[in-house]
N, C-alpha and C. Protein backbone atom coordinates (compact mmCIF):
# COMPACT_ATOMS: atom_id res chain seq x y z
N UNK A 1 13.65 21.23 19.65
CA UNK A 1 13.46 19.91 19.03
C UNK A 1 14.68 19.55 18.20
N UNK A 2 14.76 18.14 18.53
CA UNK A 2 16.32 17.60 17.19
C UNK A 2 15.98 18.32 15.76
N UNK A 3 16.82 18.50 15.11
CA UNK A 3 17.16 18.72 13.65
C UNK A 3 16.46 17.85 13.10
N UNK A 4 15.75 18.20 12.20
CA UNK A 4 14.55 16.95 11.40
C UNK A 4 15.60 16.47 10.20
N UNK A 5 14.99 15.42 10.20
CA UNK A 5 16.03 14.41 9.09
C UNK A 5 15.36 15.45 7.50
N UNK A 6 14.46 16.00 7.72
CA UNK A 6 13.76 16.34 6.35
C UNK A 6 14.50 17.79 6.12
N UNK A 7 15.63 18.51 6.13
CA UNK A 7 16.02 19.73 6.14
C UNK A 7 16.19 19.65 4.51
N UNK A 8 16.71 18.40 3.86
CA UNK A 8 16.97 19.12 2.22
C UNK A 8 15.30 19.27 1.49
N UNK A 9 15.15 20.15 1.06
CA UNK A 9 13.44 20.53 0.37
C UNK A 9 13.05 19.23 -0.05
N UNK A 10 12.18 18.86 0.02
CA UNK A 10 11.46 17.38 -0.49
C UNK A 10 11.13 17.72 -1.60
N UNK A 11 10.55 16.80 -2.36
CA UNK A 11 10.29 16.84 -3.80
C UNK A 11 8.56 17.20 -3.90
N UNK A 12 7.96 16.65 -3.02
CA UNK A 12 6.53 16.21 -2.73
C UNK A 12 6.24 15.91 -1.44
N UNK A 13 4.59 16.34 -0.71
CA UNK A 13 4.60 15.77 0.38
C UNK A 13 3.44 15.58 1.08
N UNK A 14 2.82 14.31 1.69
CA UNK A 14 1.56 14.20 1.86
C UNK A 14 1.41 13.75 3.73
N UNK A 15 0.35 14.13 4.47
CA UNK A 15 0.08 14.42 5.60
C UNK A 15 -0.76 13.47 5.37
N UNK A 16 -0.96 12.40 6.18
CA UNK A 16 -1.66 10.74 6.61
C UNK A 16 -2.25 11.05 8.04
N UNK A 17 -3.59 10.64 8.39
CA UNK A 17 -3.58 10.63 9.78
C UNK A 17 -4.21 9.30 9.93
N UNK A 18 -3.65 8.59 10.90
CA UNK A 18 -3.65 6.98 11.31
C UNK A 18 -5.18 6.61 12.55
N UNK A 19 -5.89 5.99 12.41
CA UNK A 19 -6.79 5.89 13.39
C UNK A 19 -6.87 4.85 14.15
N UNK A 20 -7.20 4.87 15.44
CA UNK A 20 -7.16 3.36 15.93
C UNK A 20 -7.98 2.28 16.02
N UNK A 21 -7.89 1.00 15.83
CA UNK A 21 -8.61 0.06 16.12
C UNK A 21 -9.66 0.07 16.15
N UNK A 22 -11.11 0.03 16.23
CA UNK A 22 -12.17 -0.20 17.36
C UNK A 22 -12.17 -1.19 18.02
N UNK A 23 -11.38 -1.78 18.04
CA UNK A 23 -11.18 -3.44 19.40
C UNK A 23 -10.26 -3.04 20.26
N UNK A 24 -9.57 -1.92 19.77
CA UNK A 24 -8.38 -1.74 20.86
C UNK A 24 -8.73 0.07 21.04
N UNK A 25 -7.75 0.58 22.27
CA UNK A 25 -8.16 1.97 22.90
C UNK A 25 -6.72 2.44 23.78
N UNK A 26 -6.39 3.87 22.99
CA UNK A 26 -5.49 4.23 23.59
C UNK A 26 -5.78 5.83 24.18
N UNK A 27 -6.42 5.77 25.34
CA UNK A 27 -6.82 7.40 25.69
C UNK A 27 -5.57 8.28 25.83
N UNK A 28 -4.37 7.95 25.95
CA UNK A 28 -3.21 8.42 26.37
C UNK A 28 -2.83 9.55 24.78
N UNK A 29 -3.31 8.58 23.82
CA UNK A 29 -3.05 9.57 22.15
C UNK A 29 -4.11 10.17 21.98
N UNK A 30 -3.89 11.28 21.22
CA UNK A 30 -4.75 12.17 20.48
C UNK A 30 -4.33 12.03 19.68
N UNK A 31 -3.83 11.66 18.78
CA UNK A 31 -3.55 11.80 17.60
C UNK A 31 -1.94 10.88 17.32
N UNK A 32 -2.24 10.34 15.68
CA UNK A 32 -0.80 10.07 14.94
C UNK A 32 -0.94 10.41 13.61
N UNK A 33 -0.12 11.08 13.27
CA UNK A 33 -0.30 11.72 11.73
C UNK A 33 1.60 11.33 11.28
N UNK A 34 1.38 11.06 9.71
CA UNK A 34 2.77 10.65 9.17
C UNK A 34 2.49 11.33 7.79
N UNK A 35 4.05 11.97 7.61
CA UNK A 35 4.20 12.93 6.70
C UNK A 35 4.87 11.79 5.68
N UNK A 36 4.91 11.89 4.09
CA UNK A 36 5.09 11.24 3.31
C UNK A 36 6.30 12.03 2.46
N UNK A 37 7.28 11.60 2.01
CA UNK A 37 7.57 12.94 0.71
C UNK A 37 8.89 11.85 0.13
N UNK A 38 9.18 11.99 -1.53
CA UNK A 38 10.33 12.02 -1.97
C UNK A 38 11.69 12.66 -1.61
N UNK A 39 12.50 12.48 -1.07
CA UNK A 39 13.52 13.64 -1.46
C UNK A 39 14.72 13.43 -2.51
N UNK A 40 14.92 14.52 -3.67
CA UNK A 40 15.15 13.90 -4.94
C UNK A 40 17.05 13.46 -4.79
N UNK A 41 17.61 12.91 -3.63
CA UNK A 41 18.36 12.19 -3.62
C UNK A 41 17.56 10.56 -3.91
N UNK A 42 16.37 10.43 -3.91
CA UNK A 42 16.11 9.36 -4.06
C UNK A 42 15.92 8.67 -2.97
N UNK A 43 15.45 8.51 -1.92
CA UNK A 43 15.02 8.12 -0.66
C UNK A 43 13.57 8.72 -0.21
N UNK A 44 13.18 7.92 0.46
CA UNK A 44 11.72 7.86 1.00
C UNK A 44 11.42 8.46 2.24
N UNK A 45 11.23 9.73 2.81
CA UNK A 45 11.13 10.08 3.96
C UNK A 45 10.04 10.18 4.99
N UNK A 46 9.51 9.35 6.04
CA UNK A 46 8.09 9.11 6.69
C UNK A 46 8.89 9.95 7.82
N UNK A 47 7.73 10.70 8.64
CA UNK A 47 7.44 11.40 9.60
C UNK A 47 6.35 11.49 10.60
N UNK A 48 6.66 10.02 11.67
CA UNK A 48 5.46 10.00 12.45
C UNK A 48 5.77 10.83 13.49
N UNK A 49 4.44 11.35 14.06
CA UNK A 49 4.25 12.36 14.93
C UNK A 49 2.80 11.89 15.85
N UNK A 50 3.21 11.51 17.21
CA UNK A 50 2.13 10.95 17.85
C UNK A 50 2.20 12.39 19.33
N UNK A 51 0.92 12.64 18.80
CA UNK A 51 0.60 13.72 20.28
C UNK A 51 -0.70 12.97 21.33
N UNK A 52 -0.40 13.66 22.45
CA UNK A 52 -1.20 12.74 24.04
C UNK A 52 -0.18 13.04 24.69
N UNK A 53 -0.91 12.20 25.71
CA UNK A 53 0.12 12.26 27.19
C UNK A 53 1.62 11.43 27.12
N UNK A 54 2.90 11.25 26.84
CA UNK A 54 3.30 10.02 26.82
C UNK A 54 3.88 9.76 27.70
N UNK A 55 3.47 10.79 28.85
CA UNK A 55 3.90 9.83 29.99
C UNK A 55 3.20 8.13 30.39
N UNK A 56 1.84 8.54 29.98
CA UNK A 56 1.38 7.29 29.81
C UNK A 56 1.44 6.38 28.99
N UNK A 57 2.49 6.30 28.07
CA UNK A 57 3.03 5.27 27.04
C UNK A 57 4.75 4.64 27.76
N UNK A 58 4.40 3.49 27.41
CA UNK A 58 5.82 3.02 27.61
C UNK A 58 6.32 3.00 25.86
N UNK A 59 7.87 4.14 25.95
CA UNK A 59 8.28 4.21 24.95
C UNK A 59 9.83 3.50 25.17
N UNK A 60 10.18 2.84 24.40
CA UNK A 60 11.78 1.80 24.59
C UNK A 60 12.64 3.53 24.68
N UNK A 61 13.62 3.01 25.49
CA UNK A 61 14.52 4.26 25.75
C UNK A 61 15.84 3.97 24.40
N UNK A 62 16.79 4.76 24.58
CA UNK A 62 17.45 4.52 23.23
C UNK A 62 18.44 3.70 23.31
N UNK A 63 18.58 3.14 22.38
CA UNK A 63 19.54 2.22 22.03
C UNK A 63 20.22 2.32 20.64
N UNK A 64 21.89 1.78 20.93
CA UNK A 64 22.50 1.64 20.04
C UNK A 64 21.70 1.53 18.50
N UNK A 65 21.73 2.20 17.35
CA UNK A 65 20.81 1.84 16.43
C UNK A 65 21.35 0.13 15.46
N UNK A 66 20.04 -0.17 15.70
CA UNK A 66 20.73 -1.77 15.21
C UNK A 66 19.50 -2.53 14.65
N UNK A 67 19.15 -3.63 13.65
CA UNK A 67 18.22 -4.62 13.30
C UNK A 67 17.98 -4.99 14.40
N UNK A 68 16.62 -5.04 14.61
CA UNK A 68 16.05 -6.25 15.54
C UNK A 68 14.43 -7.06 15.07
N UNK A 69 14.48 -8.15 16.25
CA UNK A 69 13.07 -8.23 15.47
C UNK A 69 12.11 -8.07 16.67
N UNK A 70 10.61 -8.61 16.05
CA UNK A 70 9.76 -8.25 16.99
C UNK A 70 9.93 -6.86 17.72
N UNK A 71 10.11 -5.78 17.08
CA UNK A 71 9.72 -4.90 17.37
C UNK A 71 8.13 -4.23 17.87
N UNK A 72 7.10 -4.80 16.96
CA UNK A 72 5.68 -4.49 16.92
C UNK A 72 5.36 -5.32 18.15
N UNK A 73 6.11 -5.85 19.22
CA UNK A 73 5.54 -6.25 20.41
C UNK A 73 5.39 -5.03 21.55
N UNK A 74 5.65 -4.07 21.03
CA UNK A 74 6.04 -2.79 21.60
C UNK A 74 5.47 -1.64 20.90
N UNK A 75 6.08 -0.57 21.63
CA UNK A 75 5.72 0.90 20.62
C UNK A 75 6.45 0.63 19.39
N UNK A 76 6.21 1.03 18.35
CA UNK A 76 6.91 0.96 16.90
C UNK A 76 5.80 1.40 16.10
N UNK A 77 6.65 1.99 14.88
CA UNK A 77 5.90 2.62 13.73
C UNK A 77 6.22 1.89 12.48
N UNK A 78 5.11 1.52 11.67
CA UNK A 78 5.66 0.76 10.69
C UNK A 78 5.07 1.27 9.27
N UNK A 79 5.46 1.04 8.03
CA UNK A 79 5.16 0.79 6.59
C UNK A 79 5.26 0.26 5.51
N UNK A 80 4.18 -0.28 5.25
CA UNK A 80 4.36 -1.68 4.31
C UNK A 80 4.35 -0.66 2.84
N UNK A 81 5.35 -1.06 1.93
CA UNK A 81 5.46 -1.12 0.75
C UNK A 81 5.42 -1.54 -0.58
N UNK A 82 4.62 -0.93 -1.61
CA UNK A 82 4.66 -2.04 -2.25
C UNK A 82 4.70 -1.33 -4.10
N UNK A 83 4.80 -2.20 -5.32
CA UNK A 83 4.59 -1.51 -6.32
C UNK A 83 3.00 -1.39 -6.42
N UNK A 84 2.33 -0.25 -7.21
CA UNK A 84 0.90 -0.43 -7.42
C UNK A 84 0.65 -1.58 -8.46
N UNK A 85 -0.35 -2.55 -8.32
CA UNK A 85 -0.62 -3.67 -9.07
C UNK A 85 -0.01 -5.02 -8.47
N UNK A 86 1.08 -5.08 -7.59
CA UNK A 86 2.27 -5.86 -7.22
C UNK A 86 1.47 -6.47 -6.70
N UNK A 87 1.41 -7.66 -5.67
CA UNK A 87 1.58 -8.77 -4.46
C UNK A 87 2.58 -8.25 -3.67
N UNK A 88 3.72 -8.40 -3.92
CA UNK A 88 5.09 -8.02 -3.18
C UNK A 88 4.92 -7.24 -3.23
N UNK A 89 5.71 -6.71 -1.42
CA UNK A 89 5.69 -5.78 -0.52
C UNK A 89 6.72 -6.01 0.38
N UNK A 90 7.03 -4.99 1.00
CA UNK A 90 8.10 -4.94 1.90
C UNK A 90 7.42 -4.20 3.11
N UNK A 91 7.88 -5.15 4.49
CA UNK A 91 7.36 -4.46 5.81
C UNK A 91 8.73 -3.90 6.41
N UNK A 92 8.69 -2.21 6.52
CA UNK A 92 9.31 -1.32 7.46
C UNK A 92 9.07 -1.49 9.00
N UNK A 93 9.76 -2.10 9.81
CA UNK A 93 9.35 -1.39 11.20
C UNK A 93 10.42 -0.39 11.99
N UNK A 94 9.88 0.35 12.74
CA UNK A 94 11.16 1.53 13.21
C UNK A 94 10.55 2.08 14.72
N UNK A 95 11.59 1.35 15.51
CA UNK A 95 11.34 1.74 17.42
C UNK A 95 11.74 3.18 17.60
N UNK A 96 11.50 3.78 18.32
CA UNK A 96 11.43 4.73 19.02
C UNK A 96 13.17 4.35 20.05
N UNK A 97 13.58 3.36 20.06
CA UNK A 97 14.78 3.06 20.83
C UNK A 97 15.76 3.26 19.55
N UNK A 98 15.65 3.49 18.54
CA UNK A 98 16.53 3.68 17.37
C UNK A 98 16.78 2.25 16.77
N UNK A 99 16.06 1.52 16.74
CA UNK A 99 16.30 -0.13 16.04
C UNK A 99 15.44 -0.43 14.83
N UNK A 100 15.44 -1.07 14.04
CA UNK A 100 14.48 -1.10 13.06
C UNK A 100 14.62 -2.83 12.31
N UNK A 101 13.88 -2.72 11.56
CA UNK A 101 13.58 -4.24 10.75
C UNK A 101 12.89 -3.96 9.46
N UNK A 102 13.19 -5.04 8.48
CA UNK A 102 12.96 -5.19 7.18
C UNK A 102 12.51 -6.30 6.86
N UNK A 103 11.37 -6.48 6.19
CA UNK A 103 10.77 -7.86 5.77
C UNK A 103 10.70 -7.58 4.24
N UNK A 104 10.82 -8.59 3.40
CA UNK A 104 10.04 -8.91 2.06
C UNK A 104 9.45 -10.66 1.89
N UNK A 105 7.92 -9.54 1.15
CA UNK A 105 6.86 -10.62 1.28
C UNK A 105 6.37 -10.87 -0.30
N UNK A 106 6.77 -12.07 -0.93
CA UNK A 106 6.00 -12.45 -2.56
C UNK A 106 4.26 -11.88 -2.13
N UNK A 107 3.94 -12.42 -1.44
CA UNK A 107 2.15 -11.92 -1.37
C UNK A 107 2.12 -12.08 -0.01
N UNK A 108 0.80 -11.56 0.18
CA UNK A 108 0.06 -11.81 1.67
C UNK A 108 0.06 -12.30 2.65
N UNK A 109 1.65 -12.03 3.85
CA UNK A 109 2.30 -13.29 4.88
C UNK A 109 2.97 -14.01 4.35
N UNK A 110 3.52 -14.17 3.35
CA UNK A 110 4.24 -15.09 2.23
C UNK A 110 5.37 -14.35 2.66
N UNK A 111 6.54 -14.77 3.52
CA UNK A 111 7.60 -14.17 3.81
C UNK A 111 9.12 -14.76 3.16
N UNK A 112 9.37 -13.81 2.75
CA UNK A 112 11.00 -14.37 2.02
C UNK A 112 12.09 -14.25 3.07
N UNK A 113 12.92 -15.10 2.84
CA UNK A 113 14.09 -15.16 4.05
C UNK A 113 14.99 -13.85 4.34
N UNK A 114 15.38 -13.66 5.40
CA UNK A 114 16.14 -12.08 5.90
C UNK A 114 17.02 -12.41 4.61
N UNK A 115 17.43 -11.27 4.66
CA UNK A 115 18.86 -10.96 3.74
C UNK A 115 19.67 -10.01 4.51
N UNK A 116 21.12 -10.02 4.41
CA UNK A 116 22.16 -8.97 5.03
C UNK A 116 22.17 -7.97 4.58
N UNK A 117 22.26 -7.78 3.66
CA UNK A 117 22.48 -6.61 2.79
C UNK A 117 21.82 -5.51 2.66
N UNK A 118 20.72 -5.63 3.65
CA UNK A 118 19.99 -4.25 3.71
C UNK A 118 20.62 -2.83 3.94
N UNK A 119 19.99 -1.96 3.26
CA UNK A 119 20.67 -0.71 3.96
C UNK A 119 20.09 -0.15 5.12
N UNK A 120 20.39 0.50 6.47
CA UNK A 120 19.69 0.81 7.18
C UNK A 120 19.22 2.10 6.98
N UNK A 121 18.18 2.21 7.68
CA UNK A 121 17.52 3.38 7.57
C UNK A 121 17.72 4.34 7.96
N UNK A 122 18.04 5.96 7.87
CA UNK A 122 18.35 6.73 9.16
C UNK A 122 17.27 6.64 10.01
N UNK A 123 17.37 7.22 10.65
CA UNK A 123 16.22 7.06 12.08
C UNK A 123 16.59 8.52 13.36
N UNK A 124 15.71 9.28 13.65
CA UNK A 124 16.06 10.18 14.31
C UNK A 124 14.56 10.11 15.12
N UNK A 125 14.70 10.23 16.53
CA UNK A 125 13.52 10.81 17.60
C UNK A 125 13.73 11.78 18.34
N UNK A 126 12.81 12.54 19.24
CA UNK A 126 12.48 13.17 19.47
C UNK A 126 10.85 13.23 20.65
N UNK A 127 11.49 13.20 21.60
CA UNK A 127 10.29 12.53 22.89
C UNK A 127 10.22 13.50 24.16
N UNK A 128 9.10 14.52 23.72
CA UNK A 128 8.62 14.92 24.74
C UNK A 128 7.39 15.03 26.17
N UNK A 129 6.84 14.88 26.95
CA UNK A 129 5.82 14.85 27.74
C UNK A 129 4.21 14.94 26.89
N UNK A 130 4.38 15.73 26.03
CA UNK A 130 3.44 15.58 24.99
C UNK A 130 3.34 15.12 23.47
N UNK A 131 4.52 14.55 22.93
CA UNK A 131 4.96 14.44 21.90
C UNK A 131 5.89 13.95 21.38
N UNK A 132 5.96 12.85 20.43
CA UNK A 132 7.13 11.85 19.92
C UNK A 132 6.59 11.80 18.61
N UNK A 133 8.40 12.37 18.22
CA UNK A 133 8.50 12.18 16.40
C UNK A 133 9.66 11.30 16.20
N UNK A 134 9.61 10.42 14.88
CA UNK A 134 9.92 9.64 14.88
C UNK A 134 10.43 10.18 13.33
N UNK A 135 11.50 10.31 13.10
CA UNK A 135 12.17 10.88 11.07
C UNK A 135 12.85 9.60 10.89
N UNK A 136 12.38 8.99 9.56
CA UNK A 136 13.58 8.08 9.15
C UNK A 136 13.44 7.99 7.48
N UNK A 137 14.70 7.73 6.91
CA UNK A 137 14.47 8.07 5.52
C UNK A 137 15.07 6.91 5.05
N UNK A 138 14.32 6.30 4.11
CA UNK A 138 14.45 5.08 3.49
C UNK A 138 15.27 4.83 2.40
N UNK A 139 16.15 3.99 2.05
CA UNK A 139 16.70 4.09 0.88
C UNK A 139 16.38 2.65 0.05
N UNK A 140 15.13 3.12 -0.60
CA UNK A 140 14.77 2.14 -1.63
C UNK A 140 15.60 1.25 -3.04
N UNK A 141 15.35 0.40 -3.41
CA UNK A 141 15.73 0.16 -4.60
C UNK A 141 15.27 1.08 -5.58
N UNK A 142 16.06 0.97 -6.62
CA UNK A 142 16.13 1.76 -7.34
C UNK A 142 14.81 1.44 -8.46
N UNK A 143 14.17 -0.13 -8.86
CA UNK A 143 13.39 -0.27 -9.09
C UNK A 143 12.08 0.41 -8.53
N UNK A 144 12.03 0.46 -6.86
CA UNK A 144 10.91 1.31 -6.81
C UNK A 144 10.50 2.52 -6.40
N UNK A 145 11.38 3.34 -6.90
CA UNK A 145 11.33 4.75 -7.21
C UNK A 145 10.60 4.93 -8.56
N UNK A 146 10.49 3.92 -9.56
CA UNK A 146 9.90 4.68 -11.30
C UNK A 146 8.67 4.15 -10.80
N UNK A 147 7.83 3.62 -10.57
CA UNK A 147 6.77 3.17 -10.65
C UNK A 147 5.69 3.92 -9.89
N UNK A 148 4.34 4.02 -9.54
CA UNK A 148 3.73 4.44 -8.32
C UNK A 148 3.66 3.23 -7.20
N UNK A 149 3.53 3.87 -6.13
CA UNK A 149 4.04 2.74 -5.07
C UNK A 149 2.18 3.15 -4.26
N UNK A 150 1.93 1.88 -3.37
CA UNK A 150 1.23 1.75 -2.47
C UNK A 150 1.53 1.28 -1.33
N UNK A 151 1.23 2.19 -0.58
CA UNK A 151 1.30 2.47 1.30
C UNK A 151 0.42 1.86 2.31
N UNK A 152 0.68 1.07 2.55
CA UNK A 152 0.07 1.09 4.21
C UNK A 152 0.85 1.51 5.86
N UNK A 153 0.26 2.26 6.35
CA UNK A 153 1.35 3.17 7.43
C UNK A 153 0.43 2.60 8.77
N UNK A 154 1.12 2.53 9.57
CA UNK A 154 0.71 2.09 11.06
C UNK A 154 1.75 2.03 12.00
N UNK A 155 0.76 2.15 13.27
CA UNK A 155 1.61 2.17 14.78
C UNK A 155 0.73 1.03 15.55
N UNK A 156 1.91 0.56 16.22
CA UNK A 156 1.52 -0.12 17.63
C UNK A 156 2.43 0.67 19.00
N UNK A 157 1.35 0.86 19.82
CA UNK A 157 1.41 1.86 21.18
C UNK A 157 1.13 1.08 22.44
N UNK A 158 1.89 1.14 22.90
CA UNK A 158 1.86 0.10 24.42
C UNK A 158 1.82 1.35 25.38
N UNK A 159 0.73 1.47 26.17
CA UNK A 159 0.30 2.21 27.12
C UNK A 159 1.04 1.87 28.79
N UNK A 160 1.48 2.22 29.50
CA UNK A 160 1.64 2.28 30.64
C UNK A 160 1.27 0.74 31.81
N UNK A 161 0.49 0.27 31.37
CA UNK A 161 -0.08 -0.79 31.43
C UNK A 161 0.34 -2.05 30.59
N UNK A 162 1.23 -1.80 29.98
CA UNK A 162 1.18 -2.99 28.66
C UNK A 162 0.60 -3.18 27.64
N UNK A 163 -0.51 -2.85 27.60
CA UNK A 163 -1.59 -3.14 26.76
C UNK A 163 -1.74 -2.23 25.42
N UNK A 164 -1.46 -3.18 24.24
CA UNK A 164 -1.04 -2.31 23.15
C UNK A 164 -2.10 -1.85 22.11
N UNK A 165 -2.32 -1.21 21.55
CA UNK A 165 -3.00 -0.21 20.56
C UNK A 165 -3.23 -0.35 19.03
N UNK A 166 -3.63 -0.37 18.52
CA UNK A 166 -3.15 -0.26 16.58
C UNK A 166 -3.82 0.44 15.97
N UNK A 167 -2.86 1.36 15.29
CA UNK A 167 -3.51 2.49 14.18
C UNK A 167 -3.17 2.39 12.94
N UNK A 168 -3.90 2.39 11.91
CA UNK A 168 -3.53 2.20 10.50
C UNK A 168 -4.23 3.61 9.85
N UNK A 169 -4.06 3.70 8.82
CA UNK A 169 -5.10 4.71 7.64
C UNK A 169 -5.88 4.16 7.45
N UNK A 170 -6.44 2.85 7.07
CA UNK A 170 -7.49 1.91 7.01
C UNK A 170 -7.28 0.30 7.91
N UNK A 171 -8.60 0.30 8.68
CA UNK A 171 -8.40 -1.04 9.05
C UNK A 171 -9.69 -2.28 8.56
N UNK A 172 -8.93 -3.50 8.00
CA UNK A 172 -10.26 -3.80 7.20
C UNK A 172 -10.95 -4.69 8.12
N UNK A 173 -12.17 -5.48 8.15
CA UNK A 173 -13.12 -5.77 9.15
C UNK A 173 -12.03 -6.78 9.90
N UNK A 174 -12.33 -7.24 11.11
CA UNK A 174 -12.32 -7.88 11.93
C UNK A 174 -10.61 -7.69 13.14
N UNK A 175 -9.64 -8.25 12.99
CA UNK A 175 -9.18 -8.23 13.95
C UNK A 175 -7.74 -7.06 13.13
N UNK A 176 -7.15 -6.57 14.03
CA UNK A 176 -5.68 -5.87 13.39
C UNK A 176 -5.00 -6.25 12.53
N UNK A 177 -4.94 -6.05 11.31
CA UNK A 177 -4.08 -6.85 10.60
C UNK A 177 -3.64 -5.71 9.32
N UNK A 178 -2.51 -5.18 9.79
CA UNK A 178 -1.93 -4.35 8.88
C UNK A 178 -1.54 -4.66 7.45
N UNK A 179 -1.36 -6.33 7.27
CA UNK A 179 -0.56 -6.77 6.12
C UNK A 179 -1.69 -6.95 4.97
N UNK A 180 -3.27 -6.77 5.51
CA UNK A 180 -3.90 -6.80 4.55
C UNK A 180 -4.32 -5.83 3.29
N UNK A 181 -4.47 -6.44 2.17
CA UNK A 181 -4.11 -5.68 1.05
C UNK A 181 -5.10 -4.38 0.92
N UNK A 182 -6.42 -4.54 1.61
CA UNK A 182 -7.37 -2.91 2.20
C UNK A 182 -6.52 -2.18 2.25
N UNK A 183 -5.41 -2.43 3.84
CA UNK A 183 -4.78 -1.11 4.22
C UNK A 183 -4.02 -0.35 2.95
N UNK A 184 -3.60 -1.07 2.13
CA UNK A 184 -2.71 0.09 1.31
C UNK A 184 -3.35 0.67 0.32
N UNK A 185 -3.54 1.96 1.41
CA UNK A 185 -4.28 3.12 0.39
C UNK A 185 -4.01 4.36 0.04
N UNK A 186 -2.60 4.48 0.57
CA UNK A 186 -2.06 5.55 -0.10
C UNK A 186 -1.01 5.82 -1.53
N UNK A 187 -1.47 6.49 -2.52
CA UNK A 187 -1.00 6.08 -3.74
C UNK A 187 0.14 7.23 -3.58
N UNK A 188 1.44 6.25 -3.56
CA UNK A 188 2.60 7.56 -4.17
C UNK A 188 3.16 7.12 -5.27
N UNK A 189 2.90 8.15 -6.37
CA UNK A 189 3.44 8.26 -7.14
C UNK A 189 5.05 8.24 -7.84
N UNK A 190 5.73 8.07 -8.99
CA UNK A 190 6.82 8.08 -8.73
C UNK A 190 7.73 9.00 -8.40
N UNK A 191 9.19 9.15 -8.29
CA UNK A 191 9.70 10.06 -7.57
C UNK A 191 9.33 11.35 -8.04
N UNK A 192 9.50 11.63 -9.44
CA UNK A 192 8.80 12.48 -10.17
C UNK A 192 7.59 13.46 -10.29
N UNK A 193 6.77 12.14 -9.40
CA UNK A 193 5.19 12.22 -10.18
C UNK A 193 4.32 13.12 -8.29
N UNK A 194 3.23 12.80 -7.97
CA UNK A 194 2.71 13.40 -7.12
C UNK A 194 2.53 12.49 -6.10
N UNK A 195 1.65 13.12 -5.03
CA UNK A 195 1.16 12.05 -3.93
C UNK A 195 0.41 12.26 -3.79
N UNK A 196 -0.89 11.23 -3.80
CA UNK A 196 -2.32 11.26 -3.93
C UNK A 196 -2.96 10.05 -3.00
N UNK A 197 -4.09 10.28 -2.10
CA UNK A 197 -4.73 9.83 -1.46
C UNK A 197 -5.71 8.71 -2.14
N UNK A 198 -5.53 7.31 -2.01
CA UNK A 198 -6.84 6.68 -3.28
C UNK A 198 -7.80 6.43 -1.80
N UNK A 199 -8.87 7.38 -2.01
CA UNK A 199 -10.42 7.14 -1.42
C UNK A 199 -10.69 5.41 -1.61
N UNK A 200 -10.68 4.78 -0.10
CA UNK A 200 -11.58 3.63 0.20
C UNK A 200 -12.65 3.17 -0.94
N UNK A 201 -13.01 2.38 -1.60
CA UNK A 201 -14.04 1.97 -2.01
C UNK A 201 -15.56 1.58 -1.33
């Protein structure tokens, strides 16, 4: 397997497992689980890991690593960010072809205009007959490293067929919708501090 982006010791580190839909069905996965952790350079390191068949997934082959959009029309792994207490949030997405995208949102679909200046993310995969990992390590502002932050983590999986999938940690009633404020339920703490699971209400 590639060299994991996570080789310097993390600071902290929490194991997420993502479930899918009940409107949508992907028999091809058994499973997506995403690893969480600080590493005390100050960056954010997620670690999705989707096991199944993937021959039966259409996964984008690789490409030059570069911004794009509409990624989530496809396989892609994503995570919305945010401060705990905040509105604003920031949407991560990251292909499996090595491309990725950055959103910031004042509140709920409330989208603020691209900006250049992003930093990109690293991004490393890893795609075998049974198994695709996906390492990329984030380099946050520096504002939200002190605070505790809230997570929402998800995939969209396009099966062999086209027909795509959605897994979150929580999905709240009715149709897929990752950006809603339910999904973010994982509490990380600041860089400092721990990573803790906040139990559904």
């Amino acid at each position: 397997m590639a060299e994991s982006l996570n080789t310097i010791e993390p600071s902290l580190l929490y194991t997420a497992v993502l479930t899918c839909h009940p409107d949508t069905s992907n028999h091809a996965v058994r499973s997506i689980d995403v690893r969480v952790c600080w590493h005390h350079e100050g960056t954010l390191a997620l670690t999705y890991t989707l096991t199944g068949n993937c021959t039966r997934l259409q996964i984008p082959p690789s490409r030059s690593p570069a911004r794009a959009d509409d990624l989530w029309r496809h396989t892609c792994f994503e995570a919305f960010i945010s401060i705990q207490g905040d509105l604003a949030y920031q949407e991560w997405n990251f292909s499996p072809a090595g491309e990725w995208a950055v959103y910031h949102f004042r509140s709920y679909r409330d989208r603020l205009p691209l900006r250049d200046d992003e930093p990109a993310p690293a991004l490393r995969v890893h795609n075998t007959k049974n198994r695709l990992d996906l390492d990329t390590r984030i380099c946050l502002p520096h504002r939200l490293t002190l605070p505790p932050l809230q997570l929402a983590l998800s995939a969209v999986i396009e099966d062999d067929r086209g027909t795509l999938s959605y897994w979150a940690l929580k999905h709240p009633p009715g149709k897929p919708d990752f950006h809603h404020p339910d999904a973010f339920i994982l509490e990380v703490a600041s860089l400092n501090g721990a990573v803790i699971r906040k139990e559904p209400q």
